[in-house]
C-alpha atoms as a PDB file:
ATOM      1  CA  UNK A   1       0.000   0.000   0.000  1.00  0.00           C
ATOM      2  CA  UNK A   2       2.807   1.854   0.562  1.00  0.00           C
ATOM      3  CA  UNK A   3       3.429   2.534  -3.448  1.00  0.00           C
ATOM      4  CA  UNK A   4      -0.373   3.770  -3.684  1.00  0.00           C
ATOM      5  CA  UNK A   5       0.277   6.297  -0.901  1.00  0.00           C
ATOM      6  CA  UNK A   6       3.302   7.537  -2.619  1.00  0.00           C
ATOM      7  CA  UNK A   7       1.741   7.897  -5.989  1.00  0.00           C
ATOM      8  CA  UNK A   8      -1.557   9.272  -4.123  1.00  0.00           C
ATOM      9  CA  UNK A   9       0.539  12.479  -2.808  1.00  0.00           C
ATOM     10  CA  UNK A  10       2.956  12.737  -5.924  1.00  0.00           C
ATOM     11  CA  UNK A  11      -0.254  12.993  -8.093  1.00  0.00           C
ATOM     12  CA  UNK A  12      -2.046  15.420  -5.939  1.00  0.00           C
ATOM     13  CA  UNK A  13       0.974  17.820  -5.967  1.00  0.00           C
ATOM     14  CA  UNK A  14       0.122  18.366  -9.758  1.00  0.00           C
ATOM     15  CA  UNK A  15      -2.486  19.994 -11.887  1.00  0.00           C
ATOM     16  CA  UNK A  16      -5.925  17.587 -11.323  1.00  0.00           C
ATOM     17  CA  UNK A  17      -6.403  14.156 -13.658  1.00  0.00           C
ATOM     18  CA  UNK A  18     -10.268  14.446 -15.427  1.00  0.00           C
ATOM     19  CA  UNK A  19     -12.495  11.944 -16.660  1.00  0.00           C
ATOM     20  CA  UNK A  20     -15.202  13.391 -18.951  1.00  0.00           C
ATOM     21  CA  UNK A  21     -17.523  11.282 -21.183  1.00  0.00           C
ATOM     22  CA  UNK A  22     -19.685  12.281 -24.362  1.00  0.00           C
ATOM     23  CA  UNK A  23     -22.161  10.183 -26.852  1.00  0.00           C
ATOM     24  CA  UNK A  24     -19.684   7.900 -27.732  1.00  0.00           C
ATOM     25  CA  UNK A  25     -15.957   7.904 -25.828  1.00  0.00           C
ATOM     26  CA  UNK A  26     -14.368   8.232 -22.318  1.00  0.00           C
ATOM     27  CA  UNK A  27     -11.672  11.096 -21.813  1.00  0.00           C
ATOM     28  CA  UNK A  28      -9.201  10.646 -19.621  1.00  0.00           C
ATOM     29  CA  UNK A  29      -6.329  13.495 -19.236  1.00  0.00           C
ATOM     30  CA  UNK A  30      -3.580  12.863 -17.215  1.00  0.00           C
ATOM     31  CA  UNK A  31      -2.314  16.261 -15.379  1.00  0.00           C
ATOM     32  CA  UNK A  32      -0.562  18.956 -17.751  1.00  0.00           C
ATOM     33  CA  UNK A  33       2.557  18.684 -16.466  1.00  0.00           C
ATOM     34  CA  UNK A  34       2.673  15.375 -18.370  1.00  0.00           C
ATOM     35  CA  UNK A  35       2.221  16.325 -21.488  1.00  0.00           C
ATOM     36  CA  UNK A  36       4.731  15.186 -24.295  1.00  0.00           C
ATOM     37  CA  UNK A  37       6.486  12.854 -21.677  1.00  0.00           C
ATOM     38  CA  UNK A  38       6.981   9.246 -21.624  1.00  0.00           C
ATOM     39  CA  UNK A  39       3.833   7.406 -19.659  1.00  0.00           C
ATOM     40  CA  UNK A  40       3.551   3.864 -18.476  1.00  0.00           C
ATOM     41  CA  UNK A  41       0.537   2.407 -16.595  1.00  0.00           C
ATOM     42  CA  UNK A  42      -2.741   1.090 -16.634  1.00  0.00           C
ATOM     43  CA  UNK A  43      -6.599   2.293 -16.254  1.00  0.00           C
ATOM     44  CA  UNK A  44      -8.886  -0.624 -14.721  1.00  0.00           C
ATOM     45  CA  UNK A  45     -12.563   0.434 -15.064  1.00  0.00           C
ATOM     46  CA  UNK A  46     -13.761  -1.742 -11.720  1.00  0.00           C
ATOM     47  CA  UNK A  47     -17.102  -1.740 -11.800  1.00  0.00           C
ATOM     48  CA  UNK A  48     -19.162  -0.976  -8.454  1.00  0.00           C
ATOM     49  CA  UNK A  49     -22.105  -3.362  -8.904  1.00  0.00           C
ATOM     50  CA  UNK A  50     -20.931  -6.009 -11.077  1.00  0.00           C
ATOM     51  CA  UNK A  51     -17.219  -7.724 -11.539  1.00  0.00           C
ATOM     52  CA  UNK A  52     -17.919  -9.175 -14.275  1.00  0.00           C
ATOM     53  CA  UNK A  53     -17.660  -5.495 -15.921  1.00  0.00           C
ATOM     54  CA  UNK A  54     -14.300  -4.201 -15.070  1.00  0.00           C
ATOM     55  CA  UNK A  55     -12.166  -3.638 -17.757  1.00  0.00           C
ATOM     56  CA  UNK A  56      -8.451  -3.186 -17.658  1.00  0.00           C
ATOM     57  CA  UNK A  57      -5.851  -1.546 -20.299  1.00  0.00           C
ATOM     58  CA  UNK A  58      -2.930  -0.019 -20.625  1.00  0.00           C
ATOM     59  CA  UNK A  59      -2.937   3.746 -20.497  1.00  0.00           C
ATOM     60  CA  UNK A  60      -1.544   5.102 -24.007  1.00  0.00           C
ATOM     61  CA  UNK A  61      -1.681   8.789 -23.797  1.00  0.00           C
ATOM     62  CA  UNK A  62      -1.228  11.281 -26.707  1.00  0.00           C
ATOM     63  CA  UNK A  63       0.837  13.972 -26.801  1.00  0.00           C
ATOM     64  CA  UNK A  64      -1.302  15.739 -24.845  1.00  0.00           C
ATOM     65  CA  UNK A  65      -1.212  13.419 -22.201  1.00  0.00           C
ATOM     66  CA  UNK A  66      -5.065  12.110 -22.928  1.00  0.00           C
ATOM     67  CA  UNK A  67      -6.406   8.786 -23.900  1.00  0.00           C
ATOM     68  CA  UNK A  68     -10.090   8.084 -25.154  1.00  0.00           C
ATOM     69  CA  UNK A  69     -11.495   4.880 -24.108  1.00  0.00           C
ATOM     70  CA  UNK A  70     -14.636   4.093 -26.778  1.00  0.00           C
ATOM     71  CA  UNK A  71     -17.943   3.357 -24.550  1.00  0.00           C
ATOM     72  CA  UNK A  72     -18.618   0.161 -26.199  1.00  0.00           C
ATOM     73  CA  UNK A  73     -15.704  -1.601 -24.461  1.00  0.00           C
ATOM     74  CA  UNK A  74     -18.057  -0.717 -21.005  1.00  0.00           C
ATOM     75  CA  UNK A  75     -21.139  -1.432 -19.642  1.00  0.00           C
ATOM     76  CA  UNK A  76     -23.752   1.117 -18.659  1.00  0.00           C
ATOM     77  CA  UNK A  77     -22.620   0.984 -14.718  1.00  0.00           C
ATOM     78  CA  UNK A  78     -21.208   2.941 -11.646  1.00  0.00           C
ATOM     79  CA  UNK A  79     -17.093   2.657 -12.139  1.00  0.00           C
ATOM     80  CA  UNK A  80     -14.433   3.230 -10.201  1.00  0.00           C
ATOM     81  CA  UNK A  81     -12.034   4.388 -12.512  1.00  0.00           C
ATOM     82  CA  UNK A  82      -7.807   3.769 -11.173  1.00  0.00           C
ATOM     83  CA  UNK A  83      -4.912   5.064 -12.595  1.00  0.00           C
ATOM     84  CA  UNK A  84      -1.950   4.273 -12.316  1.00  0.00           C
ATOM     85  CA  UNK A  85       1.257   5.493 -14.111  1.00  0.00           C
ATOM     86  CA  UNK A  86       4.345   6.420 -14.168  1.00  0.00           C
ATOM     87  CA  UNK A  87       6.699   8.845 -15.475  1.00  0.00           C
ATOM     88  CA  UNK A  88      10.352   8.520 -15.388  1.00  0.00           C
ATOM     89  CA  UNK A  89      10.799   7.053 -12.279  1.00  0.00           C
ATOM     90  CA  UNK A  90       7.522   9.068 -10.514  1.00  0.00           C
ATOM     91  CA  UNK A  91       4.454   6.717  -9.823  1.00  0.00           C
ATOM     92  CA  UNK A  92       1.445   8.220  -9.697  1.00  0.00           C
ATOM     93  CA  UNK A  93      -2.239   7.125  -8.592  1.00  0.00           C
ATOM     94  CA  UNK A  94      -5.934   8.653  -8.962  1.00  0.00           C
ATOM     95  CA  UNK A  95      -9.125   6.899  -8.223  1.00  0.00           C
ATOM     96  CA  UNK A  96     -12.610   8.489  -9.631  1.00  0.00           C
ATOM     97  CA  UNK A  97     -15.958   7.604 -10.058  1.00  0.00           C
ATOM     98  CA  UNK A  98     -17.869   7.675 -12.988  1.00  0.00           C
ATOM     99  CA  UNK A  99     -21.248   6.651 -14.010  1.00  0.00           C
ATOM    100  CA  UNK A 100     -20.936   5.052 -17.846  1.00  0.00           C
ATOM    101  CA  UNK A 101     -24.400   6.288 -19.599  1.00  0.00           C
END
């Protein structure tokens, strides 16, 4: 647990991570300060109600450190949505919720 608190307060001490969803994708964007670097990790989409929804990938940002995750790889379901990445030798967590409509 140790690693999560570590990339819980290294995370926090940048700009915010947001999740944002429209008709037909899921937008992740990591904080600004990571954009154009190297970033290694993972998203798992752990679904609240139902296990047999979470989905898990590898996080592939763009150059501007976002990655769009197309809605019909999910269910319609409450999420939990974890990051975790790293850059360089930084690790970095964020948990949020979102609601997949």
């Amino acid at each position: 647990y140790q690693e999560r608190i570590d990339g819980v307060k290294n995370a926090v001490a940048l700009d915010s991570v947001t999740i944002s969803q429209d008709a037909s994708a899921i937008q992740i964007r990591l904080p600004k300060e990571h954009k154009g670097y190297a970033v290694k990790g993972e998203v798992l989409f752990y679904c609240i109600t139902d296990d047999t929804k979470d989905f898990k990938l590898p996080l592939q940002v763009d150059s501007t450190a976002t990655q769009v995750v197309m809605k019909k790889q999910l269910q319609k379901a409450p999420y939990q949505v974890k990051l975790n990445w790293q850059v360089g030798k930084d690790a970095f967590y964020n948990e949020q919720k979102l609601i997949v409509q």
